[in-house]
PDB file of N, CA and C in Angstrom:
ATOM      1  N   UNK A   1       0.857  -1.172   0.000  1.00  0.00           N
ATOM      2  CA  UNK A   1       0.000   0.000   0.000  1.00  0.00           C
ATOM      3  C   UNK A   1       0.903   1.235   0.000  1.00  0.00           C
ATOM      4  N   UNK A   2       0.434   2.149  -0.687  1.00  0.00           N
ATOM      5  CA  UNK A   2       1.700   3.740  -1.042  1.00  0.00           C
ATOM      6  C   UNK A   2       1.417   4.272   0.419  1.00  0.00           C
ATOM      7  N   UNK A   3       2.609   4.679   0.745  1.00  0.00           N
ATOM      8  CA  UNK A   3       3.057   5.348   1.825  1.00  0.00           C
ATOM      9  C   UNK A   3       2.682   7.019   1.364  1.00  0.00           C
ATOM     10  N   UNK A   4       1.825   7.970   2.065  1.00  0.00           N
ATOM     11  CA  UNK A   4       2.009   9.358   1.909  1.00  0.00           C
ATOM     12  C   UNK A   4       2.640  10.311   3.184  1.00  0.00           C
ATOM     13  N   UNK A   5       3.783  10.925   2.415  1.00  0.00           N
ATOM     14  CA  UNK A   5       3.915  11.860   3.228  1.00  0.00           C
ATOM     15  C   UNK A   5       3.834  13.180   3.253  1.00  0.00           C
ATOM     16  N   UNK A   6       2.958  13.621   4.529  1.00  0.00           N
ATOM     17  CA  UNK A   6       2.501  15.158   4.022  1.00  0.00           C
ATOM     18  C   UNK A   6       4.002  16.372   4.781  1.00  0.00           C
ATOM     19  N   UNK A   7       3.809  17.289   3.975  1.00  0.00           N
ATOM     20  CA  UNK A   7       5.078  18.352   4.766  1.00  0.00           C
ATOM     21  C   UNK A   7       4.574  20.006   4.797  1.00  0.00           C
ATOM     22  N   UNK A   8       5.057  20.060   5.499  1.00  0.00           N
ATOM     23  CA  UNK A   8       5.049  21.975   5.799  1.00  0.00           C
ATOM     24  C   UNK A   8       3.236  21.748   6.553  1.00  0.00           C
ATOM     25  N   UNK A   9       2.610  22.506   6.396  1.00  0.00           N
ATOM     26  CA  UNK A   9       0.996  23.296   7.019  1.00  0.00           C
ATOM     27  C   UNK A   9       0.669  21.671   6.327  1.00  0.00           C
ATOM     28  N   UNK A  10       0.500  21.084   6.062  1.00  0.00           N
ATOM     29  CA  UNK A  10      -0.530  19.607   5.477  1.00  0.00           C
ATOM     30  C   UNK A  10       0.308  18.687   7.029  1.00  0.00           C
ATOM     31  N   UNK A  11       1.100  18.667   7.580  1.00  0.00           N
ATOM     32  CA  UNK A  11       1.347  17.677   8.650  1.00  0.00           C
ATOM     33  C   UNK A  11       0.333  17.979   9.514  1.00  0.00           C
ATOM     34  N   UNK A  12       0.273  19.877   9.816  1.00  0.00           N
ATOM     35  CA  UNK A  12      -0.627  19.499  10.985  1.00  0.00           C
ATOM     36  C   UNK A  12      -2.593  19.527  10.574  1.00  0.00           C
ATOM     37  N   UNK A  13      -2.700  19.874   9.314  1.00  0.00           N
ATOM     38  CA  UNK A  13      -3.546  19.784   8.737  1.00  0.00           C
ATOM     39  C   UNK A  13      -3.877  18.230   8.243  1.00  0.00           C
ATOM     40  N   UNK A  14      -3.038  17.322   8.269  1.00  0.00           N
ATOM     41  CA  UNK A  14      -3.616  15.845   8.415  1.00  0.00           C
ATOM     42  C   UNK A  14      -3.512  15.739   9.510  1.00  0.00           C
ATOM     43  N   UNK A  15      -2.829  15.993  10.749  1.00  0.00           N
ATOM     44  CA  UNK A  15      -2.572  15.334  11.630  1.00  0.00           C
ATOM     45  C   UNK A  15      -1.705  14.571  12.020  1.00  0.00           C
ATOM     46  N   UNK A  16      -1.091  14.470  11.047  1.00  0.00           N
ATOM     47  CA  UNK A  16       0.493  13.569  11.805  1.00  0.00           C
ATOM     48  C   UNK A  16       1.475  13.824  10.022  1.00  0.00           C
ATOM     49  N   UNK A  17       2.577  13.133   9.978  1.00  0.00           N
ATOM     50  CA  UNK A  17       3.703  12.937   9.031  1.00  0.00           C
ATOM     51  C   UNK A  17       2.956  12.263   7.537  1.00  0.00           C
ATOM     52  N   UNK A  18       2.220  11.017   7.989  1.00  0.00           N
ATOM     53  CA  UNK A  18       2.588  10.077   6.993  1.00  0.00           C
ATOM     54  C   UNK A  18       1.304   9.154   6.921  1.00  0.00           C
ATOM     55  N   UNK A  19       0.925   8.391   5.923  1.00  0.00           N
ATOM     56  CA  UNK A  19      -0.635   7.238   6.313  1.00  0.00           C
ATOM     57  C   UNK A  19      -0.218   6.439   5.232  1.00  0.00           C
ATOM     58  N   UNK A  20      -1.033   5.622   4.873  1.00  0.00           N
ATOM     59  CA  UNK A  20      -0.579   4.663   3.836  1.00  0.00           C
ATOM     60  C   UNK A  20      -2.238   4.529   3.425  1.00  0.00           C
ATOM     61  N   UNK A  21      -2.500   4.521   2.006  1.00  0.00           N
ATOM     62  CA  UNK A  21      -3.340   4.490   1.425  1.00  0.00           C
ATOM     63  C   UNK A  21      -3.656   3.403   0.181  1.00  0.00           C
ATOM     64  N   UNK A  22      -4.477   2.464   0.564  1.00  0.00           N
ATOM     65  CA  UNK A  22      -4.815   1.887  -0.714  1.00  0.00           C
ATOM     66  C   UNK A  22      -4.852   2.495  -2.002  1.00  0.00           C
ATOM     67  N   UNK A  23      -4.527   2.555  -3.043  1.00  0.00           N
ATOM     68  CA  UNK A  23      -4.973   2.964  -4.272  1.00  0.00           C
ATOM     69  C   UNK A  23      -4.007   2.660  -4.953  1.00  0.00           C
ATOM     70  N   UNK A  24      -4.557   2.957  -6.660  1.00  0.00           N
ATOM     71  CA  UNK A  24      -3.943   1.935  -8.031  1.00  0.00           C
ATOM     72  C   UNK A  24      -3.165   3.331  -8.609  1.00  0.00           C
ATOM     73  N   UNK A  25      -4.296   4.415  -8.312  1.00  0.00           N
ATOM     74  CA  UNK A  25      -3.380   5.622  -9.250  1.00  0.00           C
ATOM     75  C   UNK A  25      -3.560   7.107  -8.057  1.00  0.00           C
ATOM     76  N   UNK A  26      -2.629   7.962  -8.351  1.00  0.00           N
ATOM     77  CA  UNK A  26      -2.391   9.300  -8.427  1.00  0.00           C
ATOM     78  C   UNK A  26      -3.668  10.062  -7.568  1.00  0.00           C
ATOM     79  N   UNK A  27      -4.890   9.701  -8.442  1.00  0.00           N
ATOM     80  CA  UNK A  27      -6.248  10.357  -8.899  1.00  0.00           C
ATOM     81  C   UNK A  27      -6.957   9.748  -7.461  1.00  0.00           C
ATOM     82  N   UNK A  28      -7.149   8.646  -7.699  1.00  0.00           N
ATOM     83  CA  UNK A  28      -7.643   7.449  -6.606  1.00  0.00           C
ATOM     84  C   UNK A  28      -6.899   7.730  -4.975  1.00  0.00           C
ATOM     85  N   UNK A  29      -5.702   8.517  -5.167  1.00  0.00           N
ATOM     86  CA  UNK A  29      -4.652   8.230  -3.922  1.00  0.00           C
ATOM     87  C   UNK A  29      -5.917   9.500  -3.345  1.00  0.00           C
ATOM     88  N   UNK A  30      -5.443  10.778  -4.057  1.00  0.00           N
ATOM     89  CA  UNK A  30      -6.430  11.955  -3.634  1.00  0.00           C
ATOM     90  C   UNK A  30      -7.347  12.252  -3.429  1.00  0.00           C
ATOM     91  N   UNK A  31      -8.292  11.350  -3.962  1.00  0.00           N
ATOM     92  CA  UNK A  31      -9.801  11.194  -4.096  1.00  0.00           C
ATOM     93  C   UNK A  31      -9.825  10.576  -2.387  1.00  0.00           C
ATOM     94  N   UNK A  32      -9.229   9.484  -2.384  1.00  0.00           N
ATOM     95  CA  UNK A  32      -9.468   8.929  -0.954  1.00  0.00           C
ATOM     96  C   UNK A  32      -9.324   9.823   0.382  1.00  0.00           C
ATOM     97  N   UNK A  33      -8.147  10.529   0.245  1.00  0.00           N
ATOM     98  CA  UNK A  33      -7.307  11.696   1.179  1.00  0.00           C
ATOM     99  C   UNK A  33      -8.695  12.811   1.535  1.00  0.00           C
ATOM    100  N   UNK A  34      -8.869  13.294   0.253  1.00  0.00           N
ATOM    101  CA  UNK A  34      -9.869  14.034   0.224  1.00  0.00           C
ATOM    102  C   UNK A  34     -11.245  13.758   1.338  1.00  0.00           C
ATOM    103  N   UNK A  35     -11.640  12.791   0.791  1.00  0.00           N
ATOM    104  CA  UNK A  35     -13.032  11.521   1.715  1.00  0.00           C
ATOM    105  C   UNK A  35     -12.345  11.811   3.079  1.00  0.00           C
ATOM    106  N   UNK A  36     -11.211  11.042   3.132  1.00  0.00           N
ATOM    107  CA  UNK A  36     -11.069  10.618   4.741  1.00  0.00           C
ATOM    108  C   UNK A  36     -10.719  12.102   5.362  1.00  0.00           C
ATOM    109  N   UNK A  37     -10.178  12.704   4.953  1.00  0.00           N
ATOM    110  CA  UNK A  37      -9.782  13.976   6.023  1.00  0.00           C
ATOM    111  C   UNK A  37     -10.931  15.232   5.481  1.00  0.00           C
ATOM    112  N   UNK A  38     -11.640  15.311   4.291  1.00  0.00           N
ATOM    113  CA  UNK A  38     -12.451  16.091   4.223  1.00  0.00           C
ATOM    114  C   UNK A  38     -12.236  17.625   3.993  1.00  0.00           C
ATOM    115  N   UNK A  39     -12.903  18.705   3.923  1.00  0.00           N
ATOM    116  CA  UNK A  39     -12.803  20.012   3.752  1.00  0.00           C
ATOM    117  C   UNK A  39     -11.364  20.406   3.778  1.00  0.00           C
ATOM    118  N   UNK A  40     -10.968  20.068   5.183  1.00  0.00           N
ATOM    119  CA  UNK A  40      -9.956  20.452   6.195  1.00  0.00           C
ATOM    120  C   UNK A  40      -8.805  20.358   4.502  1.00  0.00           C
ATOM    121  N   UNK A  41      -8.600  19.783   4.163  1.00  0.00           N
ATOM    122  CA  UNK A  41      -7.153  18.660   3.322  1.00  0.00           C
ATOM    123  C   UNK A  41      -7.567  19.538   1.915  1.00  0.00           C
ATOM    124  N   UNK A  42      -9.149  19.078   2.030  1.00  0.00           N
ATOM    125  CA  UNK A  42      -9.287  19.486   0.196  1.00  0.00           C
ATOM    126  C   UNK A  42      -8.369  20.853  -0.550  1.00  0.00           C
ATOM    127  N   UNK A  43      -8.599  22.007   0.184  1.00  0.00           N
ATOM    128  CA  UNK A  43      -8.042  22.730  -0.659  1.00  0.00           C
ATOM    129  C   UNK A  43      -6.540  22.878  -0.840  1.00  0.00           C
ATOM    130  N   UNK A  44      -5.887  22.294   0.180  1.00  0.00           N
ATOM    131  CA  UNK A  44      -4.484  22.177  -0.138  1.00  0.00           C
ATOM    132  C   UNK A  44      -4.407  21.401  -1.143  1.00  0.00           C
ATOM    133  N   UNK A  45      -4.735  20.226  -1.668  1.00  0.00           N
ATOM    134  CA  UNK A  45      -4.629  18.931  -2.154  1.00  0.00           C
ATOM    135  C   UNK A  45      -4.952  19.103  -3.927  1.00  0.00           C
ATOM    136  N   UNK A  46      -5.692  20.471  -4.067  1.00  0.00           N
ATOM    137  CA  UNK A  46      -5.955  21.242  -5.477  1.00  0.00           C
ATOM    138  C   UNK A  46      -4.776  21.799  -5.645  1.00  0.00           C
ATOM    139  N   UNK A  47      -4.071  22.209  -4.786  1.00  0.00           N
ATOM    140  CA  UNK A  47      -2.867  23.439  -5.555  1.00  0.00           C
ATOM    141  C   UNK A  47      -1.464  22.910  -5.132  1.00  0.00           C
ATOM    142  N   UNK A  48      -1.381  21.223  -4.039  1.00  0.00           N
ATOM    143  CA  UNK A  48      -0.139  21.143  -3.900  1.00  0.00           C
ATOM    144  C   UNK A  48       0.383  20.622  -4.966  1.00  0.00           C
ATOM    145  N   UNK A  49       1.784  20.379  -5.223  1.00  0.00           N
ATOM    146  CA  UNK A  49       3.085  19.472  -5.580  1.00  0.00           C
ATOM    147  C   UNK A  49       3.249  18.216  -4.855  1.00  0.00           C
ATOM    148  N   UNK A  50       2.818  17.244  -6.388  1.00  0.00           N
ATOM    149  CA  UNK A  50       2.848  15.769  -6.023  1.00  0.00           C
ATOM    150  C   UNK A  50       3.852  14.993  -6.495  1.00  0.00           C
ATOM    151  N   UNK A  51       4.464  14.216  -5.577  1.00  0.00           N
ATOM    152  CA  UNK A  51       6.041  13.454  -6.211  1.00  0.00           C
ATOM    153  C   UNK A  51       5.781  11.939  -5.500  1.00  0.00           C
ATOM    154  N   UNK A  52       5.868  11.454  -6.822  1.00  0.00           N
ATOM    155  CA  UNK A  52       5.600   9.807  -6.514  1.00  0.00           C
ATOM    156  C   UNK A  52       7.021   9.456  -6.407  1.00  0.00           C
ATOM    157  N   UNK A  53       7.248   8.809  -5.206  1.00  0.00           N
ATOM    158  CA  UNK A  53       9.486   7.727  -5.511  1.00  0.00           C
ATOM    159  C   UNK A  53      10.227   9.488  -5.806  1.00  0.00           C
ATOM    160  N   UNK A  54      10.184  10.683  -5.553  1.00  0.00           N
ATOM    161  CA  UNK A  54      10.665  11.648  -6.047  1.00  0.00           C
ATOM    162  C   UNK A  54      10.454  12.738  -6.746  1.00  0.00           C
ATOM    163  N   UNK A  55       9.515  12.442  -7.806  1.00  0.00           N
ATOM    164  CA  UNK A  55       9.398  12.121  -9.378  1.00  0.00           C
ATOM    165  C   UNK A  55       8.154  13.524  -9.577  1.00  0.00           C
ATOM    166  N   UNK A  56       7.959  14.577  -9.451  1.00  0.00           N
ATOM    167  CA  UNK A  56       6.712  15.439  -9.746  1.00  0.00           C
ATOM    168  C   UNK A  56       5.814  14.672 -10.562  1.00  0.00           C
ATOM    169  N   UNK A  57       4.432  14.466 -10.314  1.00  0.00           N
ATOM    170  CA  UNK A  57       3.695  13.833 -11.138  1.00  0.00           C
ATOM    171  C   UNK A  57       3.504  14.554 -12.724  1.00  0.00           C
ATOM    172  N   UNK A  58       3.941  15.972 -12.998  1.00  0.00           N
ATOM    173  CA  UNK A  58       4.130  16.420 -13.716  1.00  0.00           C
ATOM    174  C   UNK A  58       4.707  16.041 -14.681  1.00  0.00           C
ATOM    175  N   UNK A  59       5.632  15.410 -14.483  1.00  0.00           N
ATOM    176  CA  UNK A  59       6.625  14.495 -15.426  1.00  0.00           C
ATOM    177  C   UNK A  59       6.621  13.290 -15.500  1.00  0.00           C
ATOM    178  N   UNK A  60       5.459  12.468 -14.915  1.00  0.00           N
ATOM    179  CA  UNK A  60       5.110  11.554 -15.263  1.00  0.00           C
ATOM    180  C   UNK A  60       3.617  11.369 -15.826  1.00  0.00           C
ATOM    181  N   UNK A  61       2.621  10.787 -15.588  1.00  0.00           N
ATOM    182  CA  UNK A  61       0.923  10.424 -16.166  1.00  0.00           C
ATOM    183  C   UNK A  61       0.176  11.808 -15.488  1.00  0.00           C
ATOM    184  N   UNK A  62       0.865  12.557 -14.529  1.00  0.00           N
ATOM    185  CA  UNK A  62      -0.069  13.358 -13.970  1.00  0.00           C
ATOM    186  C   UNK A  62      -0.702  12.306 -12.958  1.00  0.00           C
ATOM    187  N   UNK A  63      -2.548  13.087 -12.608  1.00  0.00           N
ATOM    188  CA  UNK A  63      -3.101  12.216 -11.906  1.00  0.00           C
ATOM    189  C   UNK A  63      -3.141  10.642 -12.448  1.00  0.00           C
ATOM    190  N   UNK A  64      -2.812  10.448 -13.428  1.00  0.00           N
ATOM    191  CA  UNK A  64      -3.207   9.069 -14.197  1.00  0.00           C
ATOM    192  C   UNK A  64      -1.731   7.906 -13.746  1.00  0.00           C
ATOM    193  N   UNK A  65      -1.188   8.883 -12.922  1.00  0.00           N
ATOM    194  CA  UNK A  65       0.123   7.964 -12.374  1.00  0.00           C
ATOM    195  C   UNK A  65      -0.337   6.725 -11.883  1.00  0.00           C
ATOM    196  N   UNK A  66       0.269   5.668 -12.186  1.00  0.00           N
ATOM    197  CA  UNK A  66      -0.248   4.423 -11.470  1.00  0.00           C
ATOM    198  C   UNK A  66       0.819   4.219 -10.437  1.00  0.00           C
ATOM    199  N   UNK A  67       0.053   3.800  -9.257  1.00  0.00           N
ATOM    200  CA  UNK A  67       0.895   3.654  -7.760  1.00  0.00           C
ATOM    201  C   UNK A  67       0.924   1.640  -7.485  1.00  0.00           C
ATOM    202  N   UNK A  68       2.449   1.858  -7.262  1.00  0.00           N
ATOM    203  CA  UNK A  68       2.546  -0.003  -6.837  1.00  0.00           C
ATOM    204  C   UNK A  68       2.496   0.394  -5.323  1.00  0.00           C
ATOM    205  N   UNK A  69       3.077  -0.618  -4.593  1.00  0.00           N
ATOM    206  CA  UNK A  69       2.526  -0.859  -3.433  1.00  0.00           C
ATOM    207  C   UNK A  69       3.405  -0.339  -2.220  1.00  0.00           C
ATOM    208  N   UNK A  70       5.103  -0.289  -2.699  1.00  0.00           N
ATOM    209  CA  UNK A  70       5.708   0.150  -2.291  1.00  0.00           C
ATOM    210  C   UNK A  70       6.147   1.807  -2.821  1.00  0.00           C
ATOM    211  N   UNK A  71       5.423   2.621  -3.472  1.00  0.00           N
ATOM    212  CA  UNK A  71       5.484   3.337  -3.552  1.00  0.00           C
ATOM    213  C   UNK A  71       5.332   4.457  -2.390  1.00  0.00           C
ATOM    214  N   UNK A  72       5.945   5.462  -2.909  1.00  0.00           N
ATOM    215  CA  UNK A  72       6.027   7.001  -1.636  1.00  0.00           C
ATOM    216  C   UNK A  72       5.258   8.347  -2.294  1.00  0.00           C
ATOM    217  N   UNK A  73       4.257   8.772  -1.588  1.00  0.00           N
ATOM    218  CA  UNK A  73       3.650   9.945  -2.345  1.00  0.00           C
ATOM    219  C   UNK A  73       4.106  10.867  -1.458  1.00  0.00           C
ATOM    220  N   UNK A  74       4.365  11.821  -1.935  1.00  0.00           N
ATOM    221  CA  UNK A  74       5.069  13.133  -0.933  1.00  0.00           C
ATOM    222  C   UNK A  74       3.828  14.325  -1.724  1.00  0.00           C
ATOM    223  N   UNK A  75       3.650  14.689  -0.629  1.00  0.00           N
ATOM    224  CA  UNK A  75       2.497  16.268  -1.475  1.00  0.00           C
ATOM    225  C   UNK A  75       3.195  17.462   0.133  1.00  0.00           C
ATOM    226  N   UNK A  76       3.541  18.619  -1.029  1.00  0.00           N
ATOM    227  CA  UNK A  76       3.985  19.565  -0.279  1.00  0.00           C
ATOM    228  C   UNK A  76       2.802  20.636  -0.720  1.00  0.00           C
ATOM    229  N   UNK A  77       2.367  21.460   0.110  1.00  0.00           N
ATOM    230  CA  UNK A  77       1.498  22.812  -0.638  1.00  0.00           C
ATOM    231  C   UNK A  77       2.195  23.906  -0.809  1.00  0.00           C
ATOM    232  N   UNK A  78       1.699  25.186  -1.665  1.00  0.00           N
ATOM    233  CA  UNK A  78       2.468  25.641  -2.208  1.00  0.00           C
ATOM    234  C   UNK A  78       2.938  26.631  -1.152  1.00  0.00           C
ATOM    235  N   UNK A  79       4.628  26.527  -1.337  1.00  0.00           N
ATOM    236  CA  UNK A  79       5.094  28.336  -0.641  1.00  0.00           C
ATOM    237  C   UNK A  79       4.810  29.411  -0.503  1.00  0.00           C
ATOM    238  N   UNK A  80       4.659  30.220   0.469  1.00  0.00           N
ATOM    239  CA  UNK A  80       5.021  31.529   0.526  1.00  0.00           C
ATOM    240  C   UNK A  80       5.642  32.196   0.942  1.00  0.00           C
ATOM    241  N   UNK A  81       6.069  33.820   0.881  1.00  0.00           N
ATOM    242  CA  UNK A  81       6.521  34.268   1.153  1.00  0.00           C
ATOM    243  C   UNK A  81       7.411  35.290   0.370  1.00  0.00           C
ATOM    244  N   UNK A  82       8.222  36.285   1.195  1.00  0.00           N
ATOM    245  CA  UNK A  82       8.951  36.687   0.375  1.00  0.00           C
ATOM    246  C   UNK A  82      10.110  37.333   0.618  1.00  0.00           C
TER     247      UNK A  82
END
């Protein structure tokens, strides 16, 4: 099952580091995240940076990324500052 780890304002906005989530793809990982933590998660989860094993989903399928089992999803939301 993919390991997620959340960083910056999404740790304490999930509630802890890290969860592990059933799912096949990308789309499915978020969709679930979304459900289980609700409002709170959703709008970060539209505008963060997603890296599957590293990898920005950008440069790979996008949401259509397919996740194996030992996979690592890292979602950071976006910076600010200046």
């Amino acid at each position: 099952m993919p390991t997620v780890k959340f960083y910056a304002t999404l740790v304490k906005v999930a509630g802890g580091r890290k969860t592990d989530v059933q799912a096949n793809s990308v789309k499915e990982l978020l969709e679930k995240l979304s459900r289980e933590y609700g409002g709170k998660l959703d709008r970060y989860l539209k505008i963060s940076t997603v890296l599957v094993n590293g990898e920005n989903i950008d440069h790979l399928r996008g949401k259509k990324t397919k996740l194996k089992p030992d996979d690592v999803v890292s979602i950071y939301p976006p910076l600010g500052g200046g």
